[in-house]
Protein backbone atom coordinates (compact mmCIF):
# COMPACT_ATOMS: atom_id res chain seq x y z
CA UNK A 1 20.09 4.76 -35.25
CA UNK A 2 23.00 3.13 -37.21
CA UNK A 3 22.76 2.27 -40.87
CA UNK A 4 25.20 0.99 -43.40
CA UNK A 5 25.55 1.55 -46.73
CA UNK A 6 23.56 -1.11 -47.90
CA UNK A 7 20.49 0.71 -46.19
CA UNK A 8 21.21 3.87 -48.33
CA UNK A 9 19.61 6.17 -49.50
CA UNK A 10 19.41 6.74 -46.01
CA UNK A 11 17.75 10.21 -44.65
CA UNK A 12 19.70 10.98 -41.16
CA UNK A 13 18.67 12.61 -38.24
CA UNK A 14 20.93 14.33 -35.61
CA UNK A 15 23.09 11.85 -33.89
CA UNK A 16 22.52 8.73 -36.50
CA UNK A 17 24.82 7.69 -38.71
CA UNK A 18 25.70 5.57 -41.73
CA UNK A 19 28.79 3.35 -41.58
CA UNK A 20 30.56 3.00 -45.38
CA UNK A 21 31.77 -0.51 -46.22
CA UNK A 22 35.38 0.44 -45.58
CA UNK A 23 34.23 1.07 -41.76
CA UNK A 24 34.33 5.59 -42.04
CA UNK A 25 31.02 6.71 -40.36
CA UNK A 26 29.42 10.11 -41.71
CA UNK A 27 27.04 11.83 -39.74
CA UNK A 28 25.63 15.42 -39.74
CA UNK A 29 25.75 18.42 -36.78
CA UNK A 30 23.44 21.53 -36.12
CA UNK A 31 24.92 24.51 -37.27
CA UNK A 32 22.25 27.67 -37.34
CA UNK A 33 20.14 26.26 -39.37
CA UNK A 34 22.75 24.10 -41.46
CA UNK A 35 24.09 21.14 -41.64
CA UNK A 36 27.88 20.31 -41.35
CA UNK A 37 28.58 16.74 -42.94
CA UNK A 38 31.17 15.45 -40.78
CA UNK A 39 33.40 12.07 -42.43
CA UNK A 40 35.63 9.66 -40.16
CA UNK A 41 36.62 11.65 -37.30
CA UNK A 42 37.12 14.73 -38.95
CA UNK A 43 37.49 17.46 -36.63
CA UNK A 44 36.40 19.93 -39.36
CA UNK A 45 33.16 19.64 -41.64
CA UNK A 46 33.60 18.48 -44.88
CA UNK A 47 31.02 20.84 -46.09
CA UNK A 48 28.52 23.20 -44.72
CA UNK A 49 24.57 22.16 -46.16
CA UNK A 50 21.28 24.26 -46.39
CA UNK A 51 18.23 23.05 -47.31
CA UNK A 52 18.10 22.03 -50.75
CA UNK A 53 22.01 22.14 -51.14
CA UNK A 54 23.90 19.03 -52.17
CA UNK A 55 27.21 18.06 -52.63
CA UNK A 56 29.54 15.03 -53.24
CA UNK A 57 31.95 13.52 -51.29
CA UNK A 58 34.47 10.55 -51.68
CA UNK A 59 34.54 8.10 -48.45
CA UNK A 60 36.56 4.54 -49.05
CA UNK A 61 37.20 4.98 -52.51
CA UNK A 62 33.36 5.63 -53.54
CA UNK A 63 31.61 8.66 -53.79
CA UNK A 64 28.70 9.64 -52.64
CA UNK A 65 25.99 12.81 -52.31
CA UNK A 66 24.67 14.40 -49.13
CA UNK A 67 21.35 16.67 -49.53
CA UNK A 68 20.42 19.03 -46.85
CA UNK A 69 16.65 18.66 -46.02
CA UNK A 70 14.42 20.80 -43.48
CA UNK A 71 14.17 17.82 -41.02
CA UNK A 72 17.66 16.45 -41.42
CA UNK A 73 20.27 14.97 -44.30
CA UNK A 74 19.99 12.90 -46.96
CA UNK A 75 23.31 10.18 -47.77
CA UNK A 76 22.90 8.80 -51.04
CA UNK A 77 25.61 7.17 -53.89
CA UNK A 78 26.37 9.38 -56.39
């Protein structure tokens, strides 16, 4: 599924996505049991989430927070 970020707080699933209002999509992979938050077309993830870890990120001149859940990833504004 594709949301924007007037849908968020948005919980994503493997192979969604949430397109920022500057046109950047962020999206999550599988990693063992992680979650790599992958921004634009980023080759590289712009950080590595657990369950019940968090961080922030800056996408189009906002920032935002991703939370790693069991079932997936949370994008929120921070």
């Amino acid at each position: 599924m594709d949301y924007t970020e007037k849908d968020l707080p948005v919980h994503l699933k493997e192979t969604e996505f949430v397109t920022m209002a500057d046109g950047t999509k962020v999206r999550y992979e599988e990693n063992g049991g992680a979650r790599d938050l992958m921004v634009g077309d980023e080759w590289t993830p712009r950080a590595t989430l657990f369950p019940g870890n968090d961080c922030t990120f800056d996408c189009g001149g906002a920032s935002y927070r991703a939370i790693g859940q069991d079932e997936g990833m949370m994008i929120e504004k921070a």
